[in-house]
Protein backbone atom coordinates (compact mmCIF):
# COMPACT_ATOMS: atom_id res chain seq x y z
CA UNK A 1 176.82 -40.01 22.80
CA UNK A 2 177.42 -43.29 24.42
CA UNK A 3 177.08 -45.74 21.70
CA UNK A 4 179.38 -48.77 23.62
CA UNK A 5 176.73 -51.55 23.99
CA UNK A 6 177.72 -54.65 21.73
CA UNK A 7 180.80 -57.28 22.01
CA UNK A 8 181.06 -58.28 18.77
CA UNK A 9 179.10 -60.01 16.15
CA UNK A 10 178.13 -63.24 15.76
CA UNK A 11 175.56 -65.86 16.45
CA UNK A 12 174.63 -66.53 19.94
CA UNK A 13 176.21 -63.91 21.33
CA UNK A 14 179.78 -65.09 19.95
CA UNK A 15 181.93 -62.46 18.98
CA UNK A 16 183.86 -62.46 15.72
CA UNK A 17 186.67 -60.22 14.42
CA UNK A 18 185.49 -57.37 12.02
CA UNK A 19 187.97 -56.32 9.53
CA UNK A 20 188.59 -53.13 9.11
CA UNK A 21 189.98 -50.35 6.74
CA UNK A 22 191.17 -46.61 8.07
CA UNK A 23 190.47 -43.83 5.57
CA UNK A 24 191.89 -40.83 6.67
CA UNK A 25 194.60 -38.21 5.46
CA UNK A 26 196.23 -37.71 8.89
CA UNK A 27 198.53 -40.36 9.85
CA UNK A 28 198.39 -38.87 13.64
CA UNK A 29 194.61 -39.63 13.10
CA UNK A 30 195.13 -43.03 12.26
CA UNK A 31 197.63 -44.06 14.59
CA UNK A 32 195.58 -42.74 17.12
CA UNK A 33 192.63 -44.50 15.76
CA UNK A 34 193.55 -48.13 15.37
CA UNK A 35 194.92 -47.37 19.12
CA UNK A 36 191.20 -46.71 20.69
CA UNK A 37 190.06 -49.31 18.77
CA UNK A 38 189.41 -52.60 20.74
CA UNK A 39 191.81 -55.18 19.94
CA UNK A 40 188.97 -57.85 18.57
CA UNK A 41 188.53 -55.17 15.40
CA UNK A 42 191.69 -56.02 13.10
CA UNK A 43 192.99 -53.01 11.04
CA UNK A 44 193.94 -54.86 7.36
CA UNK A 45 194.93 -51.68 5.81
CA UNK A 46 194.96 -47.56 6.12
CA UNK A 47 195.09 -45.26 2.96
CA UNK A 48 195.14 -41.07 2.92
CA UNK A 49 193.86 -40.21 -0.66
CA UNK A 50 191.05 -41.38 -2.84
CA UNK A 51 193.30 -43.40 -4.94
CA UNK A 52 194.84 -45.34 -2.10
CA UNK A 53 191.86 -46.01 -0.56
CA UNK A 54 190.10 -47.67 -3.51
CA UNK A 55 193.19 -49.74 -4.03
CA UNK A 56 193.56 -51.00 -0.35
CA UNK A 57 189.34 -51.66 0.05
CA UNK A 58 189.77 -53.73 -3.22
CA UNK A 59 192.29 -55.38 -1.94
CA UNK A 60 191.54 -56.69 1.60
CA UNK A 61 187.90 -56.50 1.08
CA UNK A 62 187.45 -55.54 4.75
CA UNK A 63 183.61 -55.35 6.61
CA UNK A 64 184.23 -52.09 7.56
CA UNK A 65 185.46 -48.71 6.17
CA UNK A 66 186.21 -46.05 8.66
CA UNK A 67 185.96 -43.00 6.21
CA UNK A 68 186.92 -39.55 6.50
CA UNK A 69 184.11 -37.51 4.34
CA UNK A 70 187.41 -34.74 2.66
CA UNK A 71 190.34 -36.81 0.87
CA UNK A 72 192.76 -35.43 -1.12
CA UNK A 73 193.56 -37.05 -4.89
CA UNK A 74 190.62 -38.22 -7.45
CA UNK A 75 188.08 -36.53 -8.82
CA UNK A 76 187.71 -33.61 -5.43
CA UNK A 77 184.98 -36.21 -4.38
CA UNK A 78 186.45 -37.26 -1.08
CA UNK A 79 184.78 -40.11 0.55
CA UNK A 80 181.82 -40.32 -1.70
CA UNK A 81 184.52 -40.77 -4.74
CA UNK A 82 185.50 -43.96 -2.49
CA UNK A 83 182.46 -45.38 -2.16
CA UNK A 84 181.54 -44.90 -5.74
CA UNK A 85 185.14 -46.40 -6.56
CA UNK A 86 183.91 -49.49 -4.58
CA UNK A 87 180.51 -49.96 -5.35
CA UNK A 88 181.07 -53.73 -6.68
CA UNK A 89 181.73 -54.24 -3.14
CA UNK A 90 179.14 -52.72 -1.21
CA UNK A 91 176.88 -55.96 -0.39
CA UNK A 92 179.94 -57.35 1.68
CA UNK A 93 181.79 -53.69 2.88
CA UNK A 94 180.32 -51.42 4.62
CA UNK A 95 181.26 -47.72 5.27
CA UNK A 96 181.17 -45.26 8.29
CA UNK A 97 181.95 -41.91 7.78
CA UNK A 98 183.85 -40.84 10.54
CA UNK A 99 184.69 -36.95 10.07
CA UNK A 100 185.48 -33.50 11.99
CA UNK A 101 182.56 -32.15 10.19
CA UNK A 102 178.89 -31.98 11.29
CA UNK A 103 177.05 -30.06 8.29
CA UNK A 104 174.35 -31.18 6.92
CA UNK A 105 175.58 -31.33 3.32
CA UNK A 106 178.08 -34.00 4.31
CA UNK A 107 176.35 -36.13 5.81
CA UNK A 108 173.76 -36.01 3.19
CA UNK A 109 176.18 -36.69 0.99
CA UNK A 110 177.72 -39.65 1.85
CA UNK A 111 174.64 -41.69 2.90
CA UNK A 112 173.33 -41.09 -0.73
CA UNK A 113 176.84 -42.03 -1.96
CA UNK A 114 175.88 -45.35 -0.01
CA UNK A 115 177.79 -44.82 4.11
CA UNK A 116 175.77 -46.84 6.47
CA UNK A 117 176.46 -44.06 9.38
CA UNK A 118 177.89 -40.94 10.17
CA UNK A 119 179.74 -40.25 13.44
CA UNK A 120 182.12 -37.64 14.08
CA UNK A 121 185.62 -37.36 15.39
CA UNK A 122 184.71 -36.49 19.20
CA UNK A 123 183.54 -40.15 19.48
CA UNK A 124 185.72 -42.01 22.20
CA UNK A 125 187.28 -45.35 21.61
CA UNK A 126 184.86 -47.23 23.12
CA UNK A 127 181.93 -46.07 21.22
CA UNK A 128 183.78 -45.97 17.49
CA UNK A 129 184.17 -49.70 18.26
CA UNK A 130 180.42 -50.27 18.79
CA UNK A 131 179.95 -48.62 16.12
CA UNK A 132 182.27 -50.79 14.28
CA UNK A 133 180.42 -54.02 15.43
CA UNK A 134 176.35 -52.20 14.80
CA UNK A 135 177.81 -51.32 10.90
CA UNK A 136 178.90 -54.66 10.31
CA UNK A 137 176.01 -56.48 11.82
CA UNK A 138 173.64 -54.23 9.56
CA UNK A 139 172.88 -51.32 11.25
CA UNK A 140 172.32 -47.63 10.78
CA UNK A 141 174.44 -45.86 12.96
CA UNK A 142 174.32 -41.37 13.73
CA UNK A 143 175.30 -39.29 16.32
CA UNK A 144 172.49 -38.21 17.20
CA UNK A 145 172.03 -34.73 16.71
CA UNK A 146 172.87 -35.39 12.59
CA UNK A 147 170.27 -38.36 12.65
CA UNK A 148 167.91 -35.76 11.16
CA UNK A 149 169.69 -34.76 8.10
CA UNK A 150 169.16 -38.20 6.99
CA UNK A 151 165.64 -36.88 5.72
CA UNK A 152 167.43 -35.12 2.91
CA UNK A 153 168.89 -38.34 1.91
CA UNK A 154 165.93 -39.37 0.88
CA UNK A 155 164.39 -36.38 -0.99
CA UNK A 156 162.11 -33.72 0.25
CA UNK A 157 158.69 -34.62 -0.52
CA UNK A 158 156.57 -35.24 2.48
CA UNK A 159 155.97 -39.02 2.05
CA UNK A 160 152.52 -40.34 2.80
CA UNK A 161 152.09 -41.94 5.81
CA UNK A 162 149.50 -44.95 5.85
CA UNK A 163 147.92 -44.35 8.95
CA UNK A 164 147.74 -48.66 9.98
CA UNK A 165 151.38 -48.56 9.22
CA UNK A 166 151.68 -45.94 12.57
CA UNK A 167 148.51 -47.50 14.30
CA UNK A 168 150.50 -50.90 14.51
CA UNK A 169 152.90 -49.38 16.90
CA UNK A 170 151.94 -48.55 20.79
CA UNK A 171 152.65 -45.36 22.15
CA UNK A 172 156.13 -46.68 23.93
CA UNK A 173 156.89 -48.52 20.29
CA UNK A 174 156.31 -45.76 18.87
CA UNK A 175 158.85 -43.22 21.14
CA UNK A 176 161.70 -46.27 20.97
CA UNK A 177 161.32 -46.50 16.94
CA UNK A 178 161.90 -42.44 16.99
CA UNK A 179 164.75 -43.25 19.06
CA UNK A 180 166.51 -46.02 17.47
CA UNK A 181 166.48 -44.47 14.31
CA UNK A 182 168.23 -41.17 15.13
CA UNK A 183 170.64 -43.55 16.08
CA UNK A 184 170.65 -44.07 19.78
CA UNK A 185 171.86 -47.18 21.72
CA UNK A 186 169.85 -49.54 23.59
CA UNK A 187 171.43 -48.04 26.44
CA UNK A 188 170.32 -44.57 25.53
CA UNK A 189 167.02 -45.44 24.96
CA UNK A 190 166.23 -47.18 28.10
CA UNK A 191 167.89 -44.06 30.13
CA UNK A 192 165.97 -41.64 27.76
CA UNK A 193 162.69 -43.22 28.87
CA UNK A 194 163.43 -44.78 32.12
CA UNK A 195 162.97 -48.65 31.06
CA UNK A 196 165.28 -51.42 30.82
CA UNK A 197 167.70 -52.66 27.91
CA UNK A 198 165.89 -55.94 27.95
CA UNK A 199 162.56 -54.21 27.51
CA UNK A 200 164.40 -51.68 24.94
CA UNK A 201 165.33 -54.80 22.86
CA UNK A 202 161.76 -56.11 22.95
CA UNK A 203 159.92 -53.12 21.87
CA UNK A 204 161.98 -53.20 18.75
CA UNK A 205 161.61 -56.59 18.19
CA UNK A 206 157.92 -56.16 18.02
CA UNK A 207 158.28 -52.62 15.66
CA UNK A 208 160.48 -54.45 13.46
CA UNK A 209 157.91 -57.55 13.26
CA UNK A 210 155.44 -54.85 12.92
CA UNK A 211 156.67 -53.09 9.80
CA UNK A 212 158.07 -55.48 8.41
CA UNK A 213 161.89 -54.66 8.42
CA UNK A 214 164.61 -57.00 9.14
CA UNK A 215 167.24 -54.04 10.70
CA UNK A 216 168.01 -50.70 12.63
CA UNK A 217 169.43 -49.56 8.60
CA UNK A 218 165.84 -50.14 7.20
CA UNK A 219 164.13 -48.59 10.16
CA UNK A 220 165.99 -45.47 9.75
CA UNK A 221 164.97 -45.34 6.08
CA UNK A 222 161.72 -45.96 6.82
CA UNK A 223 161.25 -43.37 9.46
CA UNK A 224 163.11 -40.70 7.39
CA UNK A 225 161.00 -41.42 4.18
CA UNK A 226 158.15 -40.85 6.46
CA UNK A 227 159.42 -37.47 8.41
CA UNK A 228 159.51 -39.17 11.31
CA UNK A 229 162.50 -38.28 12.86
């Protein structure tokens, strides 16, 4: 999955440095880490167990939280125990779970517990730093293939879908949305249906002026309350 698209965030294209914390109980991991990650995002603190993280995130009050989904210490709730433990803080920090595991009851997990995103560990450099940048600007970031589990997140009632809600969208709007919210890149999208960024960028424009949504985190919800991805 090639999610290295963005520079940064910022107005006008300007890029800004995103703050970040490192949750995870291998310190090889973590070295390793905060070496593939570009030099804009700033590393303010790293922690290995529940407790540690909760202190640190309190402390620096970072944008991002790179989060492994099993910690050692607390309560045996890993990464979800950490987001609970920093829930006063969730309008300004975000978290991305970053983990070696791809089952479904993870992933479920931590996006109730509040995660923004769920990549895992084969990620390169490149693309955990875009990810970095799409988190902090708002968005809903997956690998791909676990953008689907995000249904469960959200219960598993069929929801009713209001047919003008669909009828809004063209055909091509209607493919890119799919897209977008499983989590794909502009880049991906306009390779996965032979178009350009540019015209990637405005077909979203127009489904999010469509439906009403203000970013790629509400259009995921939105899709997965309606089984649409």
């Amino acid at each position: 999955m090639n999610l290295a698209q963005s520079g940064g965030i910022g107005t006008g294209g300007a890029t800004r440095q995103v703050r970040v914390v490192l949750v995870d109980d291998h310190a090889i991991f973590r070295s390793g880490l905060r070496a593939d990650l570009d030099p804009s995002v700033q590393v303010v603190g790293e922690a290995a167990t529940v407790e540690q993280a909760i202190a640190v995130i309190a402390r620096e009050r970072p944008d991002v939280v790179l989060l492994d989904v099993h910690l050692p210490g607390g309560l045996g709730g890993g990464g979800r125990e950490v987001i609970a433990g920093s829930a006063s803080l969730l309008s300004s920090t975000r978290f991305l779970a970053l983990s070696v595991s791809d089952a479904a009851e993870d992933v479920v997990a931590v996006i109730r517990a509040g995660a923004r995103g769920y990549v895992t560990k084969t990620i390169s450099g490149a693309e955990i730093t875009d990810a970095v940048y799409r988190v902090a600007g708002g968005d809903a970031v997956f690998s791909p293939r676990l953008a689907g589990f995000v249904l469960d997140a959200f219960g598993t009632a069929p929801a009713d879908i209001a047919d003008d809600e669909l009828d809004r969208l063209s055909a091509r709007e209607l493919e890119v949305m799919r897209l977008i919210a499983r989590g794909y890149s502009y880049k991906e999208v306009a390779k996965e249906l032979f178009i350009s960024i540019k015209t990637v960028e405005t077909h979203v424009s127009a489904v999010l002026r469509k439906l009403q949504l203000s970013s790629r985190h509400e259009l995921t919800k939105w899709a997965a309350e309606r089984r649409l991805l």
